[in-house]
N, C-alpha and C. Protein backbone atom coordinates (compact mmCIF):
# COMPACT_ATOMS: atom_id res chain seq x y z
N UNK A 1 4.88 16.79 -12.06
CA UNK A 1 4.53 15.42 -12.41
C UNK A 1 4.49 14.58 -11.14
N UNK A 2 3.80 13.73 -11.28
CA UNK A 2 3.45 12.96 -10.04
C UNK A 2 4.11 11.67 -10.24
N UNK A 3 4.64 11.59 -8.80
CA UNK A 3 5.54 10.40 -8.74
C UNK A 3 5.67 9.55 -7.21
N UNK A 4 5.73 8.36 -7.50
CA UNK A 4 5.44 7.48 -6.20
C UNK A 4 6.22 6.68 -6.41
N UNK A 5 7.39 6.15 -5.30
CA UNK A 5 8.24 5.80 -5.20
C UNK A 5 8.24 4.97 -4.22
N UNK A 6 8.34 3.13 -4.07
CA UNK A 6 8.41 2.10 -3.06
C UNK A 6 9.64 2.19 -2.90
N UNK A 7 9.19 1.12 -1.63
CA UNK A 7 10.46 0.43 -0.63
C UNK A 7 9.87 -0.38 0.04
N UNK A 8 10.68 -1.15 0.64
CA UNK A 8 10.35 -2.20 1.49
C UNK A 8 9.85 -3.25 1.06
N UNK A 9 8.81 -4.12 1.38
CA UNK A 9 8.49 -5.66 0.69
C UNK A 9 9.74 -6.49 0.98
N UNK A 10 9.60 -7.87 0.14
CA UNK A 10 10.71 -9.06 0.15
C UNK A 10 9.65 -10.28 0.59
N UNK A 11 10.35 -11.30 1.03
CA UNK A 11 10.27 -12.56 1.80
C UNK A 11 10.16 -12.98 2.85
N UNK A 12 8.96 -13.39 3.69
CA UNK A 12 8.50 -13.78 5.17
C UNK A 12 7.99 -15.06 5.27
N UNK A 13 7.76 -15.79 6.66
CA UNK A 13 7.57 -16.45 6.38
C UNK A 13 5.92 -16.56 7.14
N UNK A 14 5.21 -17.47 6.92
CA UNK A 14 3.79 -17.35 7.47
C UNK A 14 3.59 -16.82 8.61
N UNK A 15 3.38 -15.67 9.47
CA UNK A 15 3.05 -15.30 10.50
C UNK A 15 4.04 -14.22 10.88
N UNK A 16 4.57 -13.16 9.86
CA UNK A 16 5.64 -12.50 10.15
C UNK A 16 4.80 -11.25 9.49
N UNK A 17 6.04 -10.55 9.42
CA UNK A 17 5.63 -8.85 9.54
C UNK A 17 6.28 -8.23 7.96
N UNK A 18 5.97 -7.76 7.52
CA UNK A 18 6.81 -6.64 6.54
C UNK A 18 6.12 -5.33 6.60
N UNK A 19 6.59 -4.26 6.05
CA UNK A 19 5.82 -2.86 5.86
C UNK A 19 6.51 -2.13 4.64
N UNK A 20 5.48 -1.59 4.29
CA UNK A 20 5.83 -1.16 2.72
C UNK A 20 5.80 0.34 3.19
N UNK A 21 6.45 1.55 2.04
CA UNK A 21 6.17 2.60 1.90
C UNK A 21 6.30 3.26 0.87
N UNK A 22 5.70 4.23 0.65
CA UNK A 22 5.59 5.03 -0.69
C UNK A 22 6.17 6.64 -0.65
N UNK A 23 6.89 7.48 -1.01
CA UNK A 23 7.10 8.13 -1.12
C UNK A 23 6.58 8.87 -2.23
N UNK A 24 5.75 10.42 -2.06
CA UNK A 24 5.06 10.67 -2.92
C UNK A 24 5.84 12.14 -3.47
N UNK A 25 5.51 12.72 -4.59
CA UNK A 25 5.91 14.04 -5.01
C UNK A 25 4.98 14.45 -6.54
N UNK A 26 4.96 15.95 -6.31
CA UNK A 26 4.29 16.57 -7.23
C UNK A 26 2.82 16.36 -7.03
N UNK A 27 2.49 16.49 -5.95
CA UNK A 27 0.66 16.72 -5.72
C UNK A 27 0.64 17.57 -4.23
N UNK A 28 -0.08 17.99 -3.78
CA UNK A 28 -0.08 18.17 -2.32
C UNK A 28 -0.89 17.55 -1.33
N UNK A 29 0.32 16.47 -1.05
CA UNK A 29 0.00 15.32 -0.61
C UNK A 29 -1.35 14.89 0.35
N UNK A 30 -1.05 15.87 1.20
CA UNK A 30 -1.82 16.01 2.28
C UNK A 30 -3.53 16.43 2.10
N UNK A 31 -3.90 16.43 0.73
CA UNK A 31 -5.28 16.70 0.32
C UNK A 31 -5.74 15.66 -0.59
N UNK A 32 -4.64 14.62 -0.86
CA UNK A 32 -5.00 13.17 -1.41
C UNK A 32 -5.33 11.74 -0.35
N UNK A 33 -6.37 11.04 -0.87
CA UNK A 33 -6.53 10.10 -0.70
C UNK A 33 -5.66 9.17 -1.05
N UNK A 34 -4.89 7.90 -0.25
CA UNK A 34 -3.47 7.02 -0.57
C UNK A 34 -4.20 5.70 -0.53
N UNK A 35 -4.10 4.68 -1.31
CA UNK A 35 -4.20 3.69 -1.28
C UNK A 35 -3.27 2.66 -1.72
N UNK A 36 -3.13 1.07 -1.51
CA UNK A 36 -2.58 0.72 -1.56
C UNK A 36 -3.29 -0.88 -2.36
N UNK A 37 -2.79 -0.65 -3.30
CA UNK A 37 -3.51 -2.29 -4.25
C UNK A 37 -2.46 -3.49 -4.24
N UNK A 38 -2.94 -4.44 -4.70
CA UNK A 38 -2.15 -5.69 -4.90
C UNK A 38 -2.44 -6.78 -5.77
N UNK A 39 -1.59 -7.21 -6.49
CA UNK A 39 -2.38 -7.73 -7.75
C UNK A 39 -1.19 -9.25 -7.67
N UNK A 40 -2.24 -10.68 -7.28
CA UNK A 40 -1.49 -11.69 -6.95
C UNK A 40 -1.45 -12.39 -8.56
N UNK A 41 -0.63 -13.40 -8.63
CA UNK A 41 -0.24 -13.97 -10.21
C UNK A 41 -1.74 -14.48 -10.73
N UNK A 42 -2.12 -14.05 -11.77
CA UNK A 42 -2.93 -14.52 -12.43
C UNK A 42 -4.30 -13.94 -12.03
N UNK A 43 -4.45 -12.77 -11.22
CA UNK A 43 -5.35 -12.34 -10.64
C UNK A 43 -5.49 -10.63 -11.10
N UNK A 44 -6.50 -9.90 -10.57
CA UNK A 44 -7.33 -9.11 -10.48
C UNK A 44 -6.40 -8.37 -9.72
N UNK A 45 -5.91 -6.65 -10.34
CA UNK A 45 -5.73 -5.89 -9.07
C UNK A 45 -6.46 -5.73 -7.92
N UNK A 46 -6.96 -5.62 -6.99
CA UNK A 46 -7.35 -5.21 -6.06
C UNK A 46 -7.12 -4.00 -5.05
N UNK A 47 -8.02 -3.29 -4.57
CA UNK A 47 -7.86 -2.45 -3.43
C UNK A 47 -7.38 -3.10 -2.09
N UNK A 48 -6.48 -3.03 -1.24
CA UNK A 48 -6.39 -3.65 -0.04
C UNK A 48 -6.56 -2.27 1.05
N UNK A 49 -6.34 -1.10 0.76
CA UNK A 49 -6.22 -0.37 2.07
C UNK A 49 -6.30 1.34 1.63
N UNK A 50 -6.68 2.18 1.78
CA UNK A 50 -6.98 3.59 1.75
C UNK A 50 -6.74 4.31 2.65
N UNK A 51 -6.55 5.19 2.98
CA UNK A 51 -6.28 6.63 4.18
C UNK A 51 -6.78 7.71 3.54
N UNK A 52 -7.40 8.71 4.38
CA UNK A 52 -8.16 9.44 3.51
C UNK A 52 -6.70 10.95 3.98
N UNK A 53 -6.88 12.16 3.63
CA UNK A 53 -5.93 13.07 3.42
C UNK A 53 -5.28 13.57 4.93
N UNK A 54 -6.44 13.54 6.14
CA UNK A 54 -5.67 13.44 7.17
C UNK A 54 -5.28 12.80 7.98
N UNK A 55 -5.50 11.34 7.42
CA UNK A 55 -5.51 10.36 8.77
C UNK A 55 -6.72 10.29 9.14
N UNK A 56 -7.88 10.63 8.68
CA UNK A 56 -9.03 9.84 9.91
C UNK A 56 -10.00 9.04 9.71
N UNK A 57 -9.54 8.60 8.62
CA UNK A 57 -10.75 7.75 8.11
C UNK A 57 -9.81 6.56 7.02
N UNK A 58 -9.68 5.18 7.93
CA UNK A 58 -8.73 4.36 6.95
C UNK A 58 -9.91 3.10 6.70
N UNK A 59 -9.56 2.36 5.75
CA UNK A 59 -10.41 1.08 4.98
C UNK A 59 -9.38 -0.19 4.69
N UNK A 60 -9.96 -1.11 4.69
CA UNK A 60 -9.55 -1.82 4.19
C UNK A 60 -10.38 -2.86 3.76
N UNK A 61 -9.75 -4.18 2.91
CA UNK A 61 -10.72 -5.07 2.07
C UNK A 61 -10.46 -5.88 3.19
N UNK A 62 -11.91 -6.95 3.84
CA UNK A 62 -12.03 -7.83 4.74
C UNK A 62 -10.65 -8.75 4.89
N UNK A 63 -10.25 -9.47 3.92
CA UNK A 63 -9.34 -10.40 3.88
C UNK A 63 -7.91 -9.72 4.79
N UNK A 64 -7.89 -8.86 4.82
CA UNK A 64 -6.37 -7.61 5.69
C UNK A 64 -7.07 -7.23 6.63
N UNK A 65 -8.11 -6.95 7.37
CA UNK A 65 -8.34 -6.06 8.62
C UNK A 65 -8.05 -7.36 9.43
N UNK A 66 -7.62 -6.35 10.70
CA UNK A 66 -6.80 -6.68 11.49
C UNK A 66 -5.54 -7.18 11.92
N UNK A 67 -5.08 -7.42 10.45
CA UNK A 67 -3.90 -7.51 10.25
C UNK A 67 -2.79 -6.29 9.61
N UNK A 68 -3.08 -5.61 8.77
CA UNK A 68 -2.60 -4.63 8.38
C UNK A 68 -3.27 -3.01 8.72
N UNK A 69 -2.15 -2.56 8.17
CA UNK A 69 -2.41 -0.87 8.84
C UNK A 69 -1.78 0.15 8.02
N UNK A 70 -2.70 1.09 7.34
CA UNK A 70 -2.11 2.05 6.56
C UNK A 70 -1.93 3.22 7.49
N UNK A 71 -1.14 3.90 7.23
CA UNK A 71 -0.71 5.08 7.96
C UNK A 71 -0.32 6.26 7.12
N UNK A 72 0.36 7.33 7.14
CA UNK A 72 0.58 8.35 6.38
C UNK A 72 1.48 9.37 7.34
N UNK A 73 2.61 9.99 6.52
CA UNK A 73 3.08 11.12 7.28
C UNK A 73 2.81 12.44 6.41
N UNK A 74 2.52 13.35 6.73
CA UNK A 74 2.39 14.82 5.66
C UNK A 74 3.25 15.61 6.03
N UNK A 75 4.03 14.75 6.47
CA UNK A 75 5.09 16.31 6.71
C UNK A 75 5.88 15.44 5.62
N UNK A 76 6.23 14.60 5.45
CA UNK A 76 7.38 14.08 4.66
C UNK A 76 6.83 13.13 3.56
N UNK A 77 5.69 13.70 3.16
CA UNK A 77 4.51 12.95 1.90
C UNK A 77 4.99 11.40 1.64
N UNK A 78 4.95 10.45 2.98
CA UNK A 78 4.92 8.90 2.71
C UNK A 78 3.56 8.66 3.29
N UNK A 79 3.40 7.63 2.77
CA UNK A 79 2.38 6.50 2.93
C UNK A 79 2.83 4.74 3.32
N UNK A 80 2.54 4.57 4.53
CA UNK A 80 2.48 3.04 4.67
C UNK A 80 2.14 2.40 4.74
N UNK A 81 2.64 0.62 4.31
CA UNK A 81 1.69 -0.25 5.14
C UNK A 81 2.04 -1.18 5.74
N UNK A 82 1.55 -1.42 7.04
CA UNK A 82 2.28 -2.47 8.02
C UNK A 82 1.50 -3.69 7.81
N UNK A 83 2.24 -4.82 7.55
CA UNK A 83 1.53 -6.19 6.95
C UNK A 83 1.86 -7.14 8.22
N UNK A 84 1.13 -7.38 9.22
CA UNK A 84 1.47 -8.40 10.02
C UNK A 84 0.56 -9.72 10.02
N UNK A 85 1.00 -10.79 10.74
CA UNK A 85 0.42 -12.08 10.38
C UNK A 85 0.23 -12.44 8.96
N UNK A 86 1.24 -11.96 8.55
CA UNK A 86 1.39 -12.62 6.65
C UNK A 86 1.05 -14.06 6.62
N UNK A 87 0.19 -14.39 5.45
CA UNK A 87 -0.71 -15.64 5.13
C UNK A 87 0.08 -15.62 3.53
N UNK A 88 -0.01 -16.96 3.56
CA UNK A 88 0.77 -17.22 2.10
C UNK A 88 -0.44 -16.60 0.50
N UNK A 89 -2.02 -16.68 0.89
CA UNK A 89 -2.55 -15.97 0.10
C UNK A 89 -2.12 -14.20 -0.25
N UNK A 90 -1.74 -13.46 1.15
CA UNK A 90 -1.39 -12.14 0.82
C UNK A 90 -0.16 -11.93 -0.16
N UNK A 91 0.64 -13.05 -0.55
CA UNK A 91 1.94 -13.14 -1.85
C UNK A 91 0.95 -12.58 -2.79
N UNK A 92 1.57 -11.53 -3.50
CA UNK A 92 1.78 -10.57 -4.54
C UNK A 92 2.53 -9.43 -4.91
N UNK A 93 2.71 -8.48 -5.65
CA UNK A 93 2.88 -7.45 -5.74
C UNK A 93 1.96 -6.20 -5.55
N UNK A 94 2.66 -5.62 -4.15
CA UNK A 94 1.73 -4.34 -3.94
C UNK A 94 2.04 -3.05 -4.65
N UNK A 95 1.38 -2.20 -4.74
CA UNK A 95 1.18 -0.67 -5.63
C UNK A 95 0.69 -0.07 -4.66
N UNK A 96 1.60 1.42 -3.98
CA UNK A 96 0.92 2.58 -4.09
C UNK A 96 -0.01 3.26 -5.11
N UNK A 97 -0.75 4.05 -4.63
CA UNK A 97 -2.03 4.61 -5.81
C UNK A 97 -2.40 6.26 -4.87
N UNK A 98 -2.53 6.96 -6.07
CA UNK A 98 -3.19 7.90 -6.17
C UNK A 98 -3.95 8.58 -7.42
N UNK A 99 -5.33 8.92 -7.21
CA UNK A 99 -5.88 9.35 -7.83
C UNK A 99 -5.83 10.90 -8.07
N UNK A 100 -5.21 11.77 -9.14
CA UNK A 100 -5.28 13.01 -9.21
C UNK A 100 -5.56 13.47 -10.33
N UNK A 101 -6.47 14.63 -10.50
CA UNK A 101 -7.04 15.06 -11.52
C UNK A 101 -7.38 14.28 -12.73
N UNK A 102 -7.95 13.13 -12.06
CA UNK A 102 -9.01 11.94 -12.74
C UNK A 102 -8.00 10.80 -13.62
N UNK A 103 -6.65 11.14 -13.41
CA UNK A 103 -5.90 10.23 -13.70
C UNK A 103 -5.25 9.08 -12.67
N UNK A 104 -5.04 7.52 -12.58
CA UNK A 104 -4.47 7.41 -11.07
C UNK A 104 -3.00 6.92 -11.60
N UNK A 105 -2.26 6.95 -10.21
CA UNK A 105 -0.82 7.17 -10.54
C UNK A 105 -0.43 5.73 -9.16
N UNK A 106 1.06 5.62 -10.51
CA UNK A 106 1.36 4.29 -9.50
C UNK A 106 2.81 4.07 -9.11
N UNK A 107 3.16 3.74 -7.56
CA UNK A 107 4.45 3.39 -7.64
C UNK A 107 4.71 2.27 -8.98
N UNK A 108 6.01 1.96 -8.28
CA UNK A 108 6.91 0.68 -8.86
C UNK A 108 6.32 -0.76 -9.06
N UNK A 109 6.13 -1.17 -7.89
CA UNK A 109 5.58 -2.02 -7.84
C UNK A 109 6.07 -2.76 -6.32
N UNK A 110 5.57 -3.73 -5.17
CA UNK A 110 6.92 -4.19 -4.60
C UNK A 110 6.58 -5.99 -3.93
N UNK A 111 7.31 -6.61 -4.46
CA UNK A 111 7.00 -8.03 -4.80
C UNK A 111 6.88 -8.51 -3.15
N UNK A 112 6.02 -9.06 -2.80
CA UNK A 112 5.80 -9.95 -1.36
C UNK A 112 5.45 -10.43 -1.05
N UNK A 113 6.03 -11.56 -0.73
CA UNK A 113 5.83 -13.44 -0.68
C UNK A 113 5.96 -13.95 0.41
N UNK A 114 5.06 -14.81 0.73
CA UNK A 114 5.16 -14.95 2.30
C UNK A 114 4.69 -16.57 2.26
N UNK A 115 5.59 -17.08 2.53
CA UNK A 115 6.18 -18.82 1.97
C UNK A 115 7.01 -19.47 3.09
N UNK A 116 6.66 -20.59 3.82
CA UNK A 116 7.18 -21.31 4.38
C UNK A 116 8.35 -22.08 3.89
């Protein structure tokens, strides 16, 4: 069974840093695509960031490039994301995601607010 497991997130204040991560199990990791969504109050999930299975090909939605950075380890099946220059629009709750065998699978959830 597939399972994705957060950490990290909390409270920053405009122009600061947080980084999220996901801990993954029951797929083999390293042949999945990782993404990372975020769904702000009253809004639309969204895609913010992807890594493709080895690292070489990452995305993100305009509003985050250059500010954030997904990464991935396969030896120890996590996925991250480094959130710098936090803007009070990026407040929401982010989700790990994976898509496997046409079902997609989701962390926890991890709340992050970035408020003067």
């Amino acid at each position: 069974q597939v399972h994705l497991v957060q950490s990290g997130g909390g409270s920053v204040q405009p122009g600061g840093s947080l980084r999220l991560s996901c801990s993954a199990s029951g797929i083999n990791f390293r042949l999945f695509v990782m993404n990372w969504y975020r769904q702000a109050s009253g809004k639309e999930r969204e895609l913010v960031a992807s890594i493709t299975g080895n690292g070489g090909n990452r995305t993100y939605v305009d509003s985050v490039k250059d500010r954030f950075t997904i990464s991935r380890d396969n030896v120890w099946n996590k996925v991250y994301l480094q959130m710098n220059s936090l803007k009070p629009e990026d407040t929401a709750i982010y989700y790990c995601n994976v898509k496997y065998r046409g079902s997609m699978y989701w962390g926890q959830g991890t709340q992050v607010t970035v408020s003067s």
